[in-house]
PDB file of N, CA and C in Angstrom:
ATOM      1  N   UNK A   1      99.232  96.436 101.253  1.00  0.00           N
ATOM      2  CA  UNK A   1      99.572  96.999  99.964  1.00  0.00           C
ATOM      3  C   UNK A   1      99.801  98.507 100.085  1.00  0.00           C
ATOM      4  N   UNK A   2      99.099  99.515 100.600  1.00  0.00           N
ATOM      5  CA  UNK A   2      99.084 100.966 100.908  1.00  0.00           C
ATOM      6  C   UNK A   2     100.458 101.041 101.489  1.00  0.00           C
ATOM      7  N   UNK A   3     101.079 100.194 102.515  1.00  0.00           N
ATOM      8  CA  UNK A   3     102.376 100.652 102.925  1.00  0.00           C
ATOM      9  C   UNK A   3     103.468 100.160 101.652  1.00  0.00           C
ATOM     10  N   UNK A   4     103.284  99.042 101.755  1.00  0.00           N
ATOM     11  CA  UNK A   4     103.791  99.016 100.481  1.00  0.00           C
ATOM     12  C   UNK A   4     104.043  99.864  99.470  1.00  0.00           C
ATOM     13  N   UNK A   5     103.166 100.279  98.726  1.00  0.00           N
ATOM     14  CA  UNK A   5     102.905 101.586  97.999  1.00  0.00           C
ATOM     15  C   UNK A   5     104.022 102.692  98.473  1.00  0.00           C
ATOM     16  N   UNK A   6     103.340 103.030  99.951  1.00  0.00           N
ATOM     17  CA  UNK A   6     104.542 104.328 100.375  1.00  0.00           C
ATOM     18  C   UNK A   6     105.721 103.739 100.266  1.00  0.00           C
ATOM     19  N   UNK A   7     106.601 102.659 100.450  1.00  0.00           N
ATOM     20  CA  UNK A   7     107.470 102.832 100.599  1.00  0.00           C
ATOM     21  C   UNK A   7     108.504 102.896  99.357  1.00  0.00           C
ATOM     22  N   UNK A   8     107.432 102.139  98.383  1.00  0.00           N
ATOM     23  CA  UNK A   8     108.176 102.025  96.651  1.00  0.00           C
ATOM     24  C   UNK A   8     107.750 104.166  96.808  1.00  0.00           C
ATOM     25  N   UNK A   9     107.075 104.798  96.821  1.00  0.00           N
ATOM     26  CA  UNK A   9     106.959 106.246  96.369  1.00  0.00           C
ATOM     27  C   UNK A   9     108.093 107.100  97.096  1.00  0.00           C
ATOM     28  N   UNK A  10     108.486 106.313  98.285  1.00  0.00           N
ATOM     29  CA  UNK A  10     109.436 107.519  98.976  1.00  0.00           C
ATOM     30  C   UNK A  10     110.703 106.742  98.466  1.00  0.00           C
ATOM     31  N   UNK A  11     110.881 105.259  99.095  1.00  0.00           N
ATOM     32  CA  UNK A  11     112.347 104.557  98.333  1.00  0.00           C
ATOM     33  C   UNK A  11     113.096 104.530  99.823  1.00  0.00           C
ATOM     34  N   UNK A  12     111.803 104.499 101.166  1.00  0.00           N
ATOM     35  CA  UNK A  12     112.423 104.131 102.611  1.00  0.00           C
ATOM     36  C   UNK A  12     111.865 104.124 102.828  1.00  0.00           C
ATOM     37  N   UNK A  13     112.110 102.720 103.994  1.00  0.00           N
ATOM     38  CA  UNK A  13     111.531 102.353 105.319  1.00  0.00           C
ATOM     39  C   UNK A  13     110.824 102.915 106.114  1.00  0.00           C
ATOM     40  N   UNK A  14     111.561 103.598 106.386  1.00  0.00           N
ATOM     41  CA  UNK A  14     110.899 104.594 107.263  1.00  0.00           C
ATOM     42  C   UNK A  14     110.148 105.891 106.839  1.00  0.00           C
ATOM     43  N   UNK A  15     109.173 105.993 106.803  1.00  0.00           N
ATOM     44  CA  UNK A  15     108.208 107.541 106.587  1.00  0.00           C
ATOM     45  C   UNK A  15     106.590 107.403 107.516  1.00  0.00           C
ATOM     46  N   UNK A  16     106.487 108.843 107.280  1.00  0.00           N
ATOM     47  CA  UNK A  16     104.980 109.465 107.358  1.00  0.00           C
ATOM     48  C   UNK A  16     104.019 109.122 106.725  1.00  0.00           C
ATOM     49  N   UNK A  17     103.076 108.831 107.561  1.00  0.00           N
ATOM     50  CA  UNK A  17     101.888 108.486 106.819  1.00  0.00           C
ATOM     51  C   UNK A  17     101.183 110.002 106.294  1.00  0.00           C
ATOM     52  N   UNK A  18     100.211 110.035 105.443  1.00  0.00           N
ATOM     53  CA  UNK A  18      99.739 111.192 104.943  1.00  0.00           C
ATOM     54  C   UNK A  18      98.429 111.298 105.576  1.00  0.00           C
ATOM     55  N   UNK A  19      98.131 110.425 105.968  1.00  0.00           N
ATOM     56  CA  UNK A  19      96.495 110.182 106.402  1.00  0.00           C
ATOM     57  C   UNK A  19      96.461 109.724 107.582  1.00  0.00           C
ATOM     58  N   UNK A  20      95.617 110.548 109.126  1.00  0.00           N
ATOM     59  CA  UNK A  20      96.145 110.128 109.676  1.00  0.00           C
ATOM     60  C   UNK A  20      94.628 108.824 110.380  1.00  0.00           C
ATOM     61  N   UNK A  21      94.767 108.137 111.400  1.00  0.00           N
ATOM     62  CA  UNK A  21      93.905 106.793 111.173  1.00  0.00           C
ATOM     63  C   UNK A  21      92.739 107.020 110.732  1.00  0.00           C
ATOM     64  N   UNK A  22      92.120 107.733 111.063  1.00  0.00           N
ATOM     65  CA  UNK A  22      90.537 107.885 110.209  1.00  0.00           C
ATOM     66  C   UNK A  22      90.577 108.002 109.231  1.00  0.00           C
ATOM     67  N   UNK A  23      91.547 108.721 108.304  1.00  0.00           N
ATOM     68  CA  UNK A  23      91.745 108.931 107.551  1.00  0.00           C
ATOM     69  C   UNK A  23      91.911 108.047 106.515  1.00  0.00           C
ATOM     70  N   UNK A  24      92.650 107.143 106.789  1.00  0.00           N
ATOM     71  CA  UNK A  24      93.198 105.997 106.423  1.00  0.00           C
ATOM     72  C   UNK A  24      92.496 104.929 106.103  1.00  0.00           C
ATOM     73  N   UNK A  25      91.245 104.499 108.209  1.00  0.00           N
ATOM     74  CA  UNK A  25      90.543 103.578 107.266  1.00  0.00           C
ATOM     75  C   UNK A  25      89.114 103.767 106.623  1.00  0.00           C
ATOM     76  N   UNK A  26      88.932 105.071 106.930  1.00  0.00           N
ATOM     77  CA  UNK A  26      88.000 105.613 105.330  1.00  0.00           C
ATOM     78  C   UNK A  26      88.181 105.389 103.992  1.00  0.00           C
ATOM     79  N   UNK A  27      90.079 105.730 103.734  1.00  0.00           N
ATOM     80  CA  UNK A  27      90.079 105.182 102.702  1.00  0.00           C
ATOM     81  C   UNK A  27      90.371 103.936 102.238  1.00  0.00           C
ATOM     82  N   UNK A  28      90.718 103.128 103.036  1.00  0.00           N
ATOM     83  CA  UNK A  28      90.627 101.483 103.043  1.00  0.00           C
ATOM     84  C   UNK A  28      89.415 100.905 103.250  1.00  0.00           C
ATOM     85  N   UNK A  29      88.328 101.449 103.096  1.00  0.00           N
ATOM     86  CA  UNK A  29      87.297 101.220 103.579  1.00  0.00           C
ATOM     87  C   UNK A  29      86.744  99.857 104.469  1.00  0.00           C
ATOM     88  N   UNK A  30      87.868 100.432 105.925  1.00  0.00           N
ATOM     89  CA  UNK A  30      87.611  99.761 107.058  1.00  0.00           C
ATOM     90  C   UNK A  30      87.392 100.353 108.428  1.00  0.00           C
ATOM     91  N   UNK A  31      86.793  99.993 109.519  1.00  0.00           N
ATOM     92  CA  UNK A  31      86.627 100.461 110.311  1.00  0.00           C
ATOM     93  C   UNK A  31      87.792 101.212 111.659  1.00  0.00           C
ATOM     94  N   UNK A  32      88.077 101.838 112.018  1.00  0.00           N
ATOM     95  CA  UNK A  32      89.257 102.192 112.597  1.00  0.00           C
ATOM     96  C   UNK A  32      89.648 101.601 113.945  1.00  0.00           C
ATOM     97  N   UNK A  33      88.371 100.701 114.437  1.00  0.00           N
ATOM     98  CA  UNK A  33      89.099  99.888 115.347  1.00  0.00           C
ATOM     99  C   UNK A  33      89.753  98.309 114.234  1.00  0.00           C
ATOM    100  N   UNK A  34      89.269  98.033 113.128  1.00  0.00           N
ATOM    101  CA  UNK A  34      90.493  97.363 112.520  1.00  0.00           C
ATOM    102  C   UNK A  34      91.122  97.215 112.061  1.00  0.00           C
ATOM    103  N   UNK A  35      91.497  98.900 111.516  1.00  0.00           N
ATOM    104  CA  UNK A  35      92.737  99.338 111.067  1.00  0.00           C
ATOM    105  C   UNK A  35      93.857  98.997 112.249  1.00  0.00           C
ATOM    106  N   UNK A  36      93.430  99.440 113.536  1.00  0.00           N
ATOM    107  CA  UNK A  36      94.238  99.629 114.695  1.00  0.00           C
ATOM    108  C   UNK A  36      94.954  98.378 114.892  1.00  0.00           C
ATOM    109  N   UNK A  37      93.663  97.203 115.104  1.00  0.00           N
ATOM    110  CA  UNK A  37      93.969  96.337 115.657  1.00  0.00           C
ATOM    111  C   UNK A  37      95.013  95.394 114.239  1.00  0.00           C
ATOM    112  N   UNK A  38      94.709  95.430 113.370  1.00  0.00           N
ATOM    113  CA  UNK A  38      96.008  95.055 111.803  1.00  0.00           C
ATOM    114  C   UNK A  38      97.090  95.797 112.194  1.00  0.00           C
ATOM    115  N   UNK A  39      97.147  97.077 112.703  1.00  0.00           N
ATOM    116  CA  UNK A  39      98.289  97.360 112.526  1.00  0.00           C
ATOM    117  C   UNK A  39      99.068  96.988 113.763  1.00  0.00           C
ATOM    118  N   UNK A  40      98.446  96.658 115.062  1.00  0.00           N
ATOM    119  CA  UNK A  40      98.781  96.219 115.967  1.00  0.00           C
ATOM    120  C   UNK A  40      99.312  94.907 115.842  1.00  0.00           C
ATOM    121  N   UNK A  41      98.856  94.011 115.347  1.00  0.00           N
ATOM    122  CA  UNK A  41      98.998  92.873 114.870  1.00  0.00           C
ATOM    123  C   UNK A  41     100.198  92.392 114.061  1.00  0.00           C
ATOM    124  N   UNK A  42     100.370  93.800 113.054  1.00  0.00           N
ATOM    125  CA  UNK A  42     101.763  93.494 112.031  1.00  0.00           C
ATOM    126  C   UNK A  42     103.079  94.270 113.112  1.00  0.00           C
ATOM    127  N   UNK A  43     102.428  95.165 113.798  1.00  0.00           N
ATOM    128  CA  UNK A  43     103.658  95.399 114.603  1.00  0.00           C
ATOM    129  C   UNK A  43     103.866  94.237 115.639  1.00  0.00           C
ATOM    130  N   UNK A  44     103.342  93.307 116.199  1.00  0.00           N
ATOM    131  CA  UNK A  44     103.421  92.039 117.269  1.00  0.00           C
ATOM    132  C   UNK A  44     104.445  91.206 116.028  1.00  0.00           C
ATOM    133  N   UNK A  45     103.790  91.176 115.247  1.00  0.00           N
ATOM    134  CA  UNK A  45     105.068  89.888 114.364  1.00  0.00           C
ATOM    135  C   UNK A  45     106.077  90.261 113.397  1.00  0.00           C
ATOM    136  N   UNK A  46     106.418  92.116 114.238  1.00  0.00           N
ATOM    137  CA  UNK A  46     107.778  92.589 113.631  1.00  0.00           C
ATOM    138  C   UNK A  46     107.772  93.001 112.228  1.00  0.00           C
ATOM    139  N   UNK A  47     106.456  93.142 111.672  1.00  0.00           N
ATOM    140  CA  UNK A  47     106.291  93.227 110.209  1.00  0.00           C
ATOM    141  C   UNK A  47     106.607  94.880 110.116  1.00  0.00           C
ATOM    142  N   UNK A  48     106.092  95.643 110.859  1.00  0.00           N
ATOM    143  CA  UNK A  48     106.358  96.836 110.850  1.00  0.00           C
ATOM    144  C   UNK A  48     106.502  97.272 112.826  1.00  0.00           C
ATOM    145  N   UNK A  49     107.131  98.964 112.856  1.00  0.00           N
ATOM    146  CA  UNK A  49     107.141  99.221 113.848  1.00  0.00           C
ATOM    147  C   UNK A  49     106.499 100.493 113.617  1.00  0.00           C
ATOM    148  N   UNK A  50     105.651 101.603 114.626  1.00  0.00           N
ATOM    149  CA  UNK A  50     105.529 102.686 114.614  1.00  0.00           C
ATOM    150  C   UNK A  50     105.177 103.424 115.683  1.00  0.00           C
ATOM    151  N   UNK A  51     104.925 104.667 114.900  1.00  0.00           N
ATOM    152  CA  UNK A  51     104.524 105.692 116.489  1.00  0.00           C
ATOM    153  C   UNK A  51     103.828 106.961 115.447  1.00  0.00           C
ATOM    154  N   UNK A  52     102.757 106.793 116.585  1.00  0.00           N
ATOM    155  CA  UNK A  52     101.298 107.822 115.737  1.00  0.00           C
ATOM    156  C   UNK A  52     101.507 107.827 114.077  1.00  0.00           C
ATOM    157  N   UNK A  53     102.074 108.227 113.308  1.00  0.00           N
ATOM    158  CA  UNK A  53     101.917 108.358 112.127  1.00  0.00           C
ATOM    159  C   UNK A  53     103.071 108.488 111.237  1.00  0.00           C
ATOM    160  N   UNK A  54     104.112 107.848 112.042  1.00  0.00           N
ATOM    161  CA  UNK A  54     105.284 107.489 111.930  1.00  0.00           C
ATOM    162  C   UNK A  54     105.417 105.739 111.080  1.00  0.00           C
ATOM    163  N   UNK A  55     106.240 105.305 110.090  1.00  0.00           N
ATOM    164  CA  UNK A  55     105.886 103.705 109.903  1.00  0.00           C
ATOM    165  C   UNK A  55     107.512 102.884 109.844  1.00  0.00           C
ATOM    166  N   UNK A  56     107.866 102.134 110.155  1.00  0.00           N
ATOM    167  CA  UNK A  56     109.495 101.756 110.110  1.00  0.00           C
ATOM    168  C   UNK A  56     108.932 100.327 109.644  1.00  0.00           C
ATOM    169  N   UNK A  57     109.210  99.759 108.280  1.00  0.00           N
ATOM    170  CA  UNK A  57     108.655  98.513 107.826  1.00  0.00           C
ATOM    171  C   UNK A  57     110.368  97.767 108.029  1.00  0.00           C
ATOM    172  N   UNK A  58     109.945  96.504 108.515  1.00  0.00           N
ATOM    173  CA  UNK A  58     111.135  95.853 109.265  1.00  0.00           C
ATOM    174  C   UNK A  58     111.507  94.694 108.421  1.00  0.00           C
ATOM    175  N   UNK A  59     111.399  94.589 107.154  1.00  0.00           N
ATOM    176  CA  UNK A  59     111.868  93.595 106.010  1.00  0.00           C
ATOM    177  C   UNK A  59     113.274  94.223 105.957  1.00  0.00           C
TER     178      UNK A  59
END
């Protein structure tokens, strides 16, 4: 949902995250090895692609 979010606020695919992983799953209130490993996960089944804090959602 959070990427989601960014991408309806910017209106592209592709952007910056604002937060960078700690950041992030502090405020998702999850741990940052499973933030990592979700996001690892949605990038394996093409859901998204990225790099450090970079996000390219692939719908």
């Amino acid at each position: 949902m959070y990427l989601l979010e960014q991408y309806e606020d910017r209106g592209e695919k592709t952007f910056t995250l604002p937060l960078n992983r700690n950041e992030l799953a502090d405020f998702l209130y999850v741990s940052r090895p499973a933030l990592s490993r979700e996001i690892g996960r949605m990038r394996d089944e093409e859901i998204i692609d990225f790099y450090r804090t970079s996000i390219k959602l692939m719908f």
